[in-house]
N, C-alpha and C. Protein backbone atom coordinates (compact mmCIF):
# COMPACT_ATOMS: atom_id res chain seq x y z
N UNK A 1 74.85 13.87 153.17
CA UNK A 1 73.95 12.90 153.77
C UNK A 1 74.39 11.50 153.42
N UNK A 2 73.85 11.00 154.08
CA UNK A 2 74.43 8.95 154.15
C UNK A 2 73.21 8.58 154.52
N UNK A 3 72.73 7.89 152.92
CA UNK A 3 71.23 7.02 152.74
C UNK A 3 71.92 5.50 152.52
N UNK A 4 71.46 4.77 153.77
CA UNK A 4 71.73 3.62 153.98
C UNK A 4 70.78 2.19 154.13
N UNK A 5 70.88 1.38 152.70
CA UNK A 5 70.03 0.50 152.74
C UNK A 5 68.63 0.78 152.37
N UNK A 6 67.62 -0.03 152.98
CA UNK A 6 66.07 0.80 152.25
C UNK A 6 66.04 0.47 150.52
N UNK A 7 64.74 0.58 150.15
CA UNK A 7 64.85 -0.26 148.78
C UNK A 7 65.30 1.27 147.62
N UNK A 8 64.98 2.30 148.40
CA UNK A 8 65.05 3.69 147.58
C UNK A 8 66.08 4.87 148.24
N UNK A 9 66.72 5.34 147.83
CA UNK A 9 67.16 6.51 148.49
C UNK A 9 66.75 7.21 148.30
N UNK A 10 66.49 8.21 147.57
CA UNK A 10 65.56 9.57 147.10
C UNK A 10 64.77 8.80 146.01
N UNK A 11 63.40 8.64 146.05
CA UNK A 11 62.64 8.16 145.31
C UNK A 11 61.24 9.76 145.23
N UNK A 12 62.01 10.57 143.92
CA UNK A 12 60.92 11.68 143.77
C UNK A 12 60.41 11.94 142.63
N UNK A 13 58.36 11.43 142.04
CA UNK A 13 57.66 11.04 141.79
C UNK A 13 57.09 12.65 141.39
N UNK A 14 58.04 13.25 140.63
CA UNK A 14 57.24 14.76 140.66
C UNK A 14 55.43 14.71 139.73
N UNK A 15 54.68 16.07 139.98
CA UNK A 15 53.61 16.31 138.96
C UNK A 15 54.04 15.86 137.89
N UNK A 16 53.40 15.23 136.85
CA UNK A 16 53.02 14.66 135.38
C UNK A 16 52.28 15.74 134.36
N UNK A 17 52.27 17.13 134.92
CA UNK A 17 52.15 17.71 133.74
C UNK A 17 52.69 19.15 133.93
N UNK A 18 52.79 19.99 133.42
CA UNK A 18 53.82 21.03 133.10
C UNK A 18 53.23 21.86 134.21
N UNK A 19 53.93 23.29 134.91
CA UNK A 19 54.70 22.78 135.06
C UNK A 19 55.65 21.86 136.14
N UNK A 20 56.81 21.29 135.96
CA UNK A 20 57.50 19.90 136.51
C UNK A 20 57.68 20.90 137.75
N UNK A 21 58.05 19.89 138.54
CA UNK A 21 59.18 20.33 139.63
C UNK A 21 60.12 21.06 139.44
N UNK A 22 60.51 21.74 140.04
CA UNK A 22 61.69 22.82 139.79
C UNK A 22 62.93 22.94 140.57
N UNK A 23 64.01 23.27 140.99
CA UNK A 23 64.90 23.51 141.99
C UNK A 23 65.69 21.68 142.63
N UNK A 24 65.11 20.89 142.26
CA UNK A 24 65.76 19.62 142.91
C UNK A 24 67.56 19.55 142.58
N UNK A 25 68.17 19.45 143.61
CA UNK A 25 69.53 19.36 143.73
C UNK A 25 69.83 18.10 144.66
N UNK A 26 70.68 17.03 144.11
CA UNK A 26 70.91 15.95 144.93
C UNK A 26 72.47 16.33 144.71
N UNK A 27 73.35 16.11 145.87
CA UNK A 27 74.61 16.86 145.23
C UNK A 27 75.73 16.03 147.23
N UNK A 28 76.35 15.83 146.09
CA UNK A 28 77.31 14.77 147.27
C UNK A 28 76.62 14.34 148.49
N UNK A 29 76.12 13.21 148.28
CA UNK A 29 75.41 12.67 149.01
C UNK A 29 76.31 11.03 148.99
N UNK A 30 76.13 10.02 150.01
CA UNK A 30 76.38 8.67 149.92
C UNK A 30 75.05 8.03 149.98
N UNK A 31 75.34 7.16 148.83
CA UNK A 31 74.01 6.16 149.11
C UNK A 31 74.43 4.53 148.66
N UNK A 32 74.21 4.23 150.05
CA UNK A 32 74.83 2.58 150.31
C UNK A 32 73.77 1.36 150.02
N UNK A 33 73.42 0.33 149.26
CA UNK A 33 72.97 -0.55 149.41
C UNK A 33 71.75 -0.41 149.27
N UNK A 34 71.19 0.55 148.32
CA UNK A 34 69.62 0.35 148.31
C UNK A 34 69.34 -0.80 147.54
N UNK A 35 68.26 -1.44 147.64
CA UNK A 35 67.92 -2.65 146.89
C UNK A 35 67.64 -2.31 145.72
N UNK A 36 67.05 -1.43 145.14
CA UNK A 36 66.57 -1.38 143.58
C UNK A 36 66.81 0.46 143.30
N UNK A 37 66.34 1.38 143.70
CA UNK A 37 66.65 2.66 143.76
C UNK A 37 67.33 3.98 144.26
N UNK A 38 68.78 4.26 144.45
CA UNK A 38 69.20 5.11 145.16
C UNK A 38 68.82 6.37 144.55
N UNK A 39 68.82 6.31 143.60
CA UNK A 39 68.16 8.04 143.09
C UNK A 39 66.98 7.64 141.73
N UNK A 40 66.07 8.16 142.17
CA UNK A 40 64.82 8.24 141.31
C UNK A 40 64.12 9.35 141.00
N UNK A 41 64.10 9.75 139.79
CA UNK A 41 63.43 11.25 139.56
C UNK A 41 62.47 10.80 138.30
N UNK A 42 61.46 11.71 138.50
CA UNK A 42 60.92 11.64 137.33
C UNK A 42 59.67 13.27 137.40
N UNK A 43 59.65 13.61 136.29
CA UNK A 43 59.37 14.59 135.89
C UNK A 43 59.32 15.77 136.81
N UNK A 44 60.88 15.99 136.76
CA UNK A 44 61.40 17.53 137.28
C UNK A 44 61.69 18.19 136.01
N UNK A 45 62.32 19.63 136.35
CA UNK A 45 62.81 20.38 135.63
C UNK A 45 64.29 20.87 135.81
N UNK A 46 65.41 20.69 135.00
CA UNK A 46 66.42 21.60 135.88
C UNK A 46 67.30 20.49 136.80
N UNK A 47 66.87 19.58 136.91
CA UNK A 47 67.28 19.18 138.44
C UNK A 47 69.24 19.01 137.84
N UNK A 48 69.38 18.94 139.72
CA UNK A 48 71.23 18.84 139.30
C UNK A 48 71.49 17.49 140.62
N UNK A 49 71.70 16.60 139.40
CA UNK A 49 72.56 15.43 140.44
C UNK A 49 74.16 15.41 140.54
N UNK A 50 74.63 15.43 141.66
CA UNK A 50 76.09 15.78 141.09
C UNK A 50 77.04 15.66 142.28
N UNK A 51 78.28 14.50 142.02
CA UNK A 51 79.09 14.22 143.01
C UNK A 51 78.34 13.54 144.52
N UNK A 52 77.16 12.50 144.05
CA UNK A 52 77.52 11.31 144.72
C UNK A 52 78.07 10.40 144.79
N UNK A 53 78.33 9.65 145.27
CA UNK A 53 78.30 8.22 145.40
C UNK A 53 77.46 7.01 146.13
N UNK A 54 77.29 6.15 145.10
CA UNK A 54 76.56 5.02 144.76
C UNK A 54 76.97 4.17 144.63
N UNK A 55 76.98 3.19 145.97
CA UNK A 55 77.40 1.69 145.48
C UNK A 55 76.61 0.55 146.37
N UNK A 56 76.11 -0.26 145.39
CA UNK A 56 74.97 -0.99 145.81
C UNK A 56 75.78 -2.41 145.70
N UNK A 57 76.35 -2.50 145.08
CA UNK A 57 77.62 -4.24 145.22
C UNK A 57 77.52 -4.77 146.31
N UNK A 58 77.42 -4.70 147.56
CA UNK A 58 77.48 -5.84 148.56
C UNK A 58 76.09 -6.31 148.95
N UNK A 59 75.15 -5.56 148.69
CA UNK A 59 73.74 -6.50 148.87
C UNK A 59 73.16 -7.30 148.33
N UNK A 60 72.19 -7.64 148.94
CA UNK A 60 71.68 -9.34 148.06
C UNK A 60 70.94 -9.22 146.99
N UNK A 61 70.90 -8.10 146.10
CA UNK A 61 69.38 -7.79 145.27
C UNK A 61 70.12 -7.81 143.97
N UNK A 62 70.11 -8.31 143.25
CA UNK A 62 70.69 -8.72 141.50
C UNK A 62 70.24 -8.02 141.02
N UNK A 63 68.99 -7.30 141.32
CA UNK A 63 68.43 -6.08 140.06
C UNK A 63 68.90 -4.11 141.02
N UNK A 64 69.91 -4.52 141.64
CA UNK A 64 70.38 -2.97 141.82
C UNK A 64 70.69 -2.12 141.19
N UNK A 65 69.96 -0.59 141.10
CA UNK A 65 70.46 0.37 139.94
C UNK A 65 71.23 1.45 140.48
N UNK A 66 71.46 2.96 139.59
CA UNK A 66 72.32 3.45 139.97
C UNK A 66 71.21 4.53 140.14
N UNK A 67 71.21 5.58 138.67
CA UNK A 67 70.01 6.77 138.96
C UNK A 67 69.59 6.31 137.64
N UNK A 68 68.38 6.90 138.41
CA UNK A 68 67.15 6.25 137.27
C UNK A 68 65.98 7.49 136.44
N UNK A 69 66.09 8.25 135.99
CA UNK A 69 65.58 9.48 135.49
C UNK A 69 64.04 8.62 134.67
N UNK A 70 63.17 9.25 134.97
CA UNK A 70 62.34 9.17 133.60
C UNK A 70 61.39 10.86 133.48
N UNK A 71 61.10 11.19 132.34
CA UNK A 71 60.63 12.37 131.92
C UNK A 71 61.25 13.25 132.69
N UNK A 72 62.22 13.95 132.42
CA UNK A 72 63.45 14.94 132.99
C UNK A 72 63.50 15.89 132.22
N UNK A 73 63.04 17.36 132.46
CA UNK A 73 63.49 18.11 131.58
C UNK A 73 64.33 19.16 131.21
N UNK A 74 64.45 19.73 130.23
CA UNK A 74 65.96 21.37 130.33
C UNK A 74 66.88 20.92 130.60
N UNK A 75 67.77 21.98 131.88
CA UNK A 75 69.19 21.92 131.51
C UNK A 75 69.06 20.94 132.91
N UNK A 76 69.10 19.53 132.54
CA UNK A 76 69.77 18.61 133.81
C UNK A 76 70.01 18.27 133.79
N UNK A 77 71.25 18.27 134.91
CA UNK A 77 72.63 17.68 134.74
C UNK A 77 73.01 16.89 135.64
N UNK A 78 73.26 15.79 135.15
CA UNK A 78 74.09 14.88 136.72
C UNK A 78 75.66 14.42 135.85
N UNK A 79 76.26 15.09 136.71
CA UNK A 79 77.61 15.25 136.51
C UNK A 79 78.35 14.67 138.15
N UNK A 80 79.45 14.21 138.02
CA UNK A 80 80.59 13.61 139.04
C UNK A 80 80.14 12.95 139.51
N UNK A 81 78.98 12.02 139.75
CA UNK A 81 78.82 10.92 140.42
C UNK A 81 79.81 9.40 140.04
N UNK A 82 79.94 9.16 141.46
CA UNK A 82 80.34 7.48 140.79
C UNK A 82 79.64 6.61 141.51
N UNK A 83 79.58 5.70 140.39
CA UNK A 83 78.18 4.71 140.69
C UNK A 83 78.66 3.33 140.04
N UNK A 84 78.88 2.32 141.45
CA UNK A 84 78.82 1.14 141.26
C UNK A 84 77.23 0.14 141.52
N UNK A 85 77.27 -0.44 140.78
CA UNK A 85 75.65 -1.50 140.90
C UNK A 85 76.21 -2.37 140.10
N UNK A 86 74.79 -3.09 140.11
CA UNK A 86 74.85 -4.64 139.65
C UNK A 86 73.85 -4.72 138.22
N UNK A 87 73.00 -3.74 137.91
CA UNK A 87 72.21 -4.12 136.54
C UNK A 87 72.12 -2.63 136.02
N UNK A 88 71.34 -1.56 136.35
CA UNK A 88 71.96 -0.27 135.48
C UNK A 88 72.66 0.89 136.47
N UNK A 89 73.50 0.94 135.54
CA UNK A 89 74.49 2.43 136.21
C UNK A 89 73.87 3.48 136.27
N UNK A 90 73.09 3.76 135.11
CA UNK A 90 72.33 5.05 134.56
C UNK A 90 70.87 4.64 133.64
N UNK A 91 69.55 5.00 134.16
CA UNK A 91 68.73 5.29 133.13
C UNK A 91 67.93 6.40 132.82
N UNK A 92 68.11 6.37 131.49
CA UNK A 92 68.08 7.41 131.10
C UNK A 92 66.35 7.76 130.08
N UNK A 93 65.38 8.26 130.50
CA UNK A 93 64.17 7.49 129.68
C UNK A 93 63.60 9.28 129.51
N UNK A 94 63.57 9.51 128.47
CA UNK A 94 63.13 10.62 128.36
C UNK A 94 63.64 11.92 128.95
N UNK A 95 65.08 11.88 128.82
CA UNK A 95 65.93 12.87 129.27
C UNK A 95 65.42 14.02 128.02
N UNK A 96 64.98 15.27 128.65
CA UNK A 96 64.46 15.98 127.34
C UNK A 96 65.13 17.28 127.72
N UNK A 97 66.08 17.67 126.81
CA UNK A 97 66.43 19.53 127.04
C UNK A 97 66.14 20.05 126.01
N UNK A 98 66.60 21.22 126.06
CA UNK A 98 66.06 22.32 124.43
C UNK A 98 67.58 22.89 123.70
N UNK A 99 67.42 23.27 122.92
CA UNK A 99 68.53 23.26 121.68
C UNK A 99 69.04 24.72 123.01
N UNK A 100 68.37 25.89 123.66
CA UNK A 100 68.44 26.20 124.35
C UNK A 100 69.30 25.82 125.99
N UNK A 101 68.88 24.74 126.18
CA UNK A 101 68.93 24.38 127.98
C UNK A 101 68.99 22.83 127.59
N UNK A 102 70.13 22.39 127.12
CA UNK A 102 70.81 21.07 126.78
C UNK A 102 70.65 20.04 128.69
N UNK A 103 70.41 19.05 128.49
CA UNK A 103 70.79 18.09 129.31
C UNK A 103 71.80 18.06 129.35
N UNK A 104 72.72 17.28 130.47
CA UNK A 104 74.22 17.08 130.51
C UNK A 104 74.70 16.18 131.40
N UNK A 105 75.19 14.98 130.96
CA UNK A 105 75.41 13.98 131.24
C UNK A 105 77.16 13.47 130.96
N UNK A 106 77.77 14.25 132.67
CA UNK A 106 79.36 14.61 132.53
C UNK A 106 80.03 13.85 133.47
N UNK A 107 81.24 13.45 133.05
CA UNK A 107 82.44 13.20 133.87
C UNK A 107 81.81 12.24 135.07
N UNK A 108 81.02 11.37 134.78
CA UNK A 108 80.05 10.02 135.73
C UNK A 108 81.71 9.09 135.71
N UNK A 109 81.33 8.73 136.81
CA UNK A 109 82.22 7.07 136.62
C UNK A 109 81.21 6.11 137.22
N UNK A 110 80.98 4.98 135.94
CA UNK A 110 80.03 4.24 136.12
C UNK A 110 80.46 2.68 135.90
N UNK A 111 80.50 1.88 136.84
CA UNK A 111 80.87 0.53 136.75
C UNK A 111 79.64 -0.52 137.41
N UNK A 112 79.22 -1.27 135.90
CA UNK A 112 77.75 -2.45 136.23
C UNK A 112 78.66 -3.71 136.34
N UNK A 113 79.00 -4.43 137.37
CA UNK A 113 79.43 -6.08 137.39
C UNK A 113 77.71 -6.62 138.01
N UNK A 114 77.58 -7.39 137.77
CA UNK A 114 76.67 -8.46 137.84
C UNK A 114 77.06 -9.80 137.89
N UNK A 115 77.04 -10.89 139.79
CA UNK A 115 77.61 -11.39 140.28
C UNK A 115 77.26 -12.48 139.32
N UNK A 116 75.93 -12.73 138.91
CA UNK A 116 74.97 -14.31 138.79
C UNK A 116 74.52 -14.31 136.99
N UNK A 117 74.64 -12.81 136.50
CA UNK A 117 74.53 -13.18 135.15
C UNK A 117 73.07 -12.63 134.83
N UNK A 118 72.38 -11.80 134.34
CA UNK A 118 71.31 -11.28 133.71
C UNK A 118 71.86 -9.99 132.36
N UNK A 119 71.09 -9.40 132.09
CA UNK A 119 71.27 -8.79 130.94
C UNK A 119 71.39 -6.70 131.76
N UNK A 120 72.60 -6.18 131.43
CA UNK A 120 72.99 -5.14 132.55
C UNK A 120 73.49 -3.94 131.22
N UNK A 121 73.52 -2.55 132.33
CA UNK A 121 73.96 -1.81 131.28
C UNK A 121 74.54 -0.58 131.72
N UNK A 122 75.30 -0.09 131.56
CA UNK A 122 76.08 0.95 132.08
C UNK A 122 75.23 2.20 131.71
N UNK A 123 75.07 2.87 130.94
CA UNK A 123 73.98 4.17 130.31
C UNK A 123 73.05 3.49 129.41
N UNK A 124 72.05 3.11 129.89
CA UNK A 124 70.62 2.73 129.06
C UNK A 124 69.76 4.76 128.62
N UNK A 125 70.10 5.20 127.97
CA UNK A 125 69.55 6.02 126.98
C UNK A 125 68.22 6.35 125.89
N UNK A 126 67.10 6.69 126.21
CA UNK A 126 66.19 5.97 125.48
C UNK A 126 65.45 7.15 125.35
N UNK A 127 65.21 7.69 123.88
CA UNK A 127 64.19 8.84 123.65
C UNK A 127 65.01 9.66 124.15
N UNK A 128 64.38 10.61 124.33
CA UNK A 128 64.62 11.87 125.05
C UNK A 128 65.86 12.81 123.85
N UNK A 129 65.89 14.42 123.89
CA UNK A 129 66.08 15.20 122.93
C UNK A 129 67.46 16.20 123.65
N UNK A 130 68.18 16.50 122.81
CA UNK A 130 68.72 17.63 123.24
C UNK A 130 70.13 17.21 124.38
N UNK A 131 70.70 16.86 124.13
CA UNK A 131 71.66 15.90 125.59
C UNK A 131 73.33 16.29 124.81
N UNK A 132 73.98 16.58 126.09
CA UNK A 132 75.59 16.22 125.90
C UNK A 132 75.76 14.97 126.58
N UNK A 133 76.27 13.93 126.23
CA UNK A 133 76.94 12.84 126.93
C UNK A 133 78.18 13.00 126.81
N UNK A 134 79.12 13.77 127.85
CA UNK A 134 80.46 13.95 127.68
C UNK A 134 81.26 13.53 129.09
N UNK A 135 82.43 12.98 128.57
CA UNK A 135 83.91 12.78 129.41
C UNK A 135 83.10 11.80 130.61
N UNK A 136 82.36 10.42 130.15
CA UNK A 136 82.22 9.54 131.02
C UNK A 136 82.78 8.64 131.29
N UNK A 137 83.46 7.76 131.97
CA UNK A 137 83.77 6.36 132.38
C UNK A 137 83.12 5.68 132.43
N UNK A 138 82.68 4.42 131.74
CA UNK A 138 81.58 3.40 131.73
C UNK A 138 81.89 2.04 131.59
N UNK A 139 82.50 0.86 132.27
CA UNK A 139 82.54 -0.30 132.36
C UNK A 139 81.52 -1.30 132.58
N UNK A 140 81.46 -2.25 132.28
CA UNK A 140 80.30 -3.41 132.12
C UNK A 140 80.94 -4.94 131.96
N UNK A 141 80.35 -5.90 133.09
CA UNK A 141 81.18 -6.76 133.46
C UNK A 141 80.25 -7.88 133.65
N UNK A 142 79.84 -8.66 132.52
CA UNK A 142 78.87 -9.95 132.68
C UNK A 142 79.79 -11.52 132.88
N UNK A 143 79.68 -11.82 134.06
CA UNK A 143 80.52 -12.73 134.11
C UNK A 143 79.93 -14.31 133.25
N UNK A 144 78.70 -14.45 133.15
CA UNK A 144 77.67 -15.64 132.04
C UNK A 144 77.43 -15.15 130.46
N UNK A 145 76.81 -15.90 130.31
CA UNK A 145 76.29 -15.45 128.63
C UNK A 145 75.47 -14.74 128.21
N UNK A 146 74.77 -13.98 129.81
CA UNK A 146 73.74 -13.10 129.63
C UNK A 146 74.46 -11.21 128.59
N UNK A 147 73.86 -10.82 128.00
CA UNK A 147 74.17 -9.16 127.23
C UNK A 147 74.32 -8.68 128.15
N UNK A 148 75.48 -7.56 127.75
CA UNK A 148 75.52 -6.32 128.44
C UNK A 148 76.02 -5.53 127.73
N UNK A 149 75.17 -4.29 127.82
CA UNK A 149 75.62 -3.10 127.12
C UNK A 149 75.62 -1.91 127.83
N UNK A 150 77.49 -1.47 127.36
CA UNK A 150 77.83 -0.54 128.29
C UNK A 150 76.93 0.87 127.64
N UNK A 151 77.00 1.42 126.73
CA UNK A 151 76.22 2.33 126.21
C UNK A 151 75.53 1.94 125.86
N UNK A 152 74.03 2.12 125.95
CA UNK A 152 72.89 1.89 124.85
C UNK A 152 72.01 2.85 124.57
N UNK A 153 72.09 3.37 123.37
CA UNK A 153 71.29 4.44 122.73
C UNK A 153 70.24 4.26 122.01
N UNK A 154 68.71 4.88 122.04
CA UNK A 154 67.80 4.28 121.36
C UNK A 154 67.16 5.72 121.07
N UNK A 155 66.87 5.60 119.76
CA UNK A 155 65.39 6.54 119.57
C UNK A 155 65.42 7.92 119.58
N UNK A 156 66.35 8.48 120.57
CA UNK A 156 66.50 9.83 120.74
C UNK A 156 67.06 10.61 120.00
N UNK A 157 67.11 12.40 119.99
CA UNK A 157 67.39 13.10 118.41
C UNK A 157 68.37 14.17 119.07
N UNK A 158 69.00 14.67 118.86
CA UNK A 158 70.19 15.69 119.06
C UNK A 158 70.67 15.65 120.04
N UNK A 159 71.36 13.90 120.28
CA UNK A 159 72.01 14.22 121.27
C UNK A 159 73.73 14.09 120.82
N UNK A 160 74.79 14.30 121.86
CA UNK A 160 75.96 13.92 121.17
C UNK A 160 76.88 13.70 122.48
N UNK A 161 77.65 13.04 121.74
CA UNK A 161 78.19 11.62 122.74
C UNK A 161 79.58 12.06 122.28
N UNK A 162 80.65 12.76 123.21
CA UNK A 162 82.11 12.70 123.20
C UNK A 162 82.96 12.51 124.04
N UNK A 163 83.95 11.72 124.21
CA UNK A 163 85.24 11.80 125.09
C UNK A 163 84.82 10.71 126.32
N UNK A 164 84.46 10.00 125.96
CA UNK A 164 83.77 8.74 126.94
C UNK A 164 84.91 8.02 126.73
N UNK A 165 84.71 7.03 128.07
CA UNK A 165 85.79 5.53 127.96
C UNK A 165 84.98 5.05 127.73
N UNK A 166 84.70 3.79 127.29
CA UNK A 166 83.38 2.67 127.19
C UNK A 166 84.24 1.46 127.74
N UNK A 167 84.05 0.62 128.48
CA UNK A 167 84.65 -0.78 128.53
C UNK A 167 83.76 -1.99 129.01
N UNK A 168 83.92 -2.62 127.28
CA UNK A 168 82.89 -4.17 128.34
C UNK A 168 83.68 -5.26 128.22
N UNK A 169 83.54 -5.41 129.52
CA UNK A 169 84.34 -7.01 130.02
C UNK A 169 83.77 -8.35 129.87
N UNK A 170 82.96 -7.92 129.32
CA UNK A 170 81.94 -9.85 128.61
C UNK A 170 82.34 -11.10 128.33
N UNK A 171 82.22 -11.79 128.07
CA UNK A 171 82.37 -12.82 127.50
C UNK A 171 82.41 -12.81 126.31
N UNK A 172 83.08 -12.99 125.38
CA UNK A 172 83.13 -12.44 123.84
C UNK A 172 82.41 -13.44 123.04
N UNK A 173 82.05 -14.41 123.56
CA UNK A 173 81.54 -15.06 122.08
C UNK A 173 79.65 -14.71 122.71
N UNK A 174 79.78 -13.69 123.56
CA UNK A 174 78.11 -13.26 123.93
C UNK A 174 77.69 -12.26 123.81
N UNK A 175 76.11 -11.36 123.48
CA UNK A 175 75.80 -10.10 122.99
C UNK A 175 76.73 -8.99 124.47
N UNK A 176 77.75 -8.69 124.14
CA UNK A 176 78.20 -8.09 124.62
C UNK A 176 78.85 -6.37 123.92
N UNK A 177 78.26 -5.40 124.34
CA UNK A 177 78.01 -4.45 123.29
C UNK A 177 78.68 -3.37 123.98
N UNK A 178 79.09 -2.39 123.89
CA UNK A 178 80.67 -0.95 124.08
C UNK A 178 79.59 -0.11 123.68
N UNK A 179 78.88 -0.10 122.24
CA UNK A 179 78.04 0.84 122.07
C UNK A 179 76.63 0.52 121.29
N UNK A 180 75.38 0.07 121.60
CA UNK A 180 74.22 -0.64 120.90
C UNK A 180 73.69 0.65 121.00
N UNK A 181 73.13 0.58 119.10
CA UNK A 181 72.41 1.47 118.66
C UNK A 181 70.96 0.96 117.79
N UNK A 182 69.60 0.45 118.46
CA UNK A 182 69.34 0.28 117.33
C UNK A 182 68.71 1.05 116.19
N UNK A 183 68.13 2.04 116.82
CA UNK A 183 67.90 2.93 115.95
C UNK A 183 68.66 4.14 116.61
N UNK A 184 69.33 5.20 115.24
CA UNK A 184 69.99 6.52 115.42
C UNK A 184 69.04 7.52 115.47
N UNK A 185 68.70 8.54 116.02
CA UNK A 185 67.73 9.53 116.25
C UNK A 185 68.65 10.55 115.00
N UNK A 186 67.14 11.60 114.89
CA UNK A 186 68.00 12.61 114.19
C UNK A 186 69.32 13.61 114.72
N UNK A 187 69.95 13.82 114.33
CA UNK A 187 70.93 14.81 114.70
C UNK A 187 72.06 13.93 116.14
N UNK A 188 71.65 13.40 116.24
CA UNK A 188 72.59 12.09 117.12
C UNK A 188 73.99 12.15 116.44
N UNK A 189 75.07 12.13 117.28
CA UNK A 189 76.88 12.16 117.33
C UNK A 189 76.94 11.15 118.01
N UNK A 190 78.35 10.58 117.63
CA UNK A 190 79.29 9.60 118.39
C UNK A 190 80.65 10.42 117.79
């Protein structure tokens, strides 16, 4: 499918209490130019994003993202997408799997440039339990003095992070960050 323009491409708002949505598969799809959301999930189960592409760079909207997860649970995986935008590549807010049915977060190629300068981030990471972050590509490209952080990890507990590229193209004498941690969760790898 070819989702073109529109402020959302798949914008899906599952039930808020157990149990989630089940069966969602977004899986080579194009999605051109949404203004703020080409993939939006929030409280599924399972779901598999995998081998789209995402590139929101030629439109006029400075706050364009890539996929945007919040309360996600078990084994879900968005793997092979590549995703160009302008402020996040990936968010990640309560990605939750079980020591069982791991999340998995594979082989993405993810590149944030931001034309005018705000604060951007290639994998924003936050909470959430149980996760592989493996074999990603992640660049980050603030052309002002505004932060950008290509990885940012917060809060969350067993997850583990291997075989990534990280690259930020910043401005060096500005918060320009490869990997911001401020707090390490338990059982957390790099």
């Amino acid at each position: 499918n070819l989702f073109e323009n529109g402020s959302a491409g798949i914008y899906w708002n599952g039930a808020s209490t157990s149990p989630y949505e089940q069966g969602m598969i977004i899986e080579n799809n194009r999605f051109i130019n949404q203004s703020v959301y080409p993939i939006y999930l929030t409280y599924n189960s399972g779901a598999i994003i995998r081998g789209n592409f995402i590139d929101n760079t030629l439109n006029g909207y400075a706050s364009s993202r890539g996929i945007w997860l919040i309360y996600n649970y078990n084994n879900t995986r968005v793997e092979r997408n590549d995703i160009r935008t302008k402020q996040y590549g990936m968010y990640l807010n309560y990605l939750n799997g079980t020591s069982a049915q791991r999340a998995v977060v594979a082989n993405n190629f993810i590149n944030v440039s931001h034309p005018t300068g705000t604060t951007i981030y290639g994998i924003y990471n936050y909470y959430g339990t149980y996760q592989y972050v493996y074999q990603n590509t992640i660049s980050t490209y603030n052309p002002t003095t505004s932060t950008s952080y290509t990885i940012y990890e917060g809060y969350g507990s067993y997850k583990e992070y291997r075989n990534n590229i990280v690259r930020n193209n910043g401005i060096g004498s500005t918060g320009n960050y490869c990997l911001y941690v401020p707090s390490l969760g338990t059982g957390t790898n790099f």
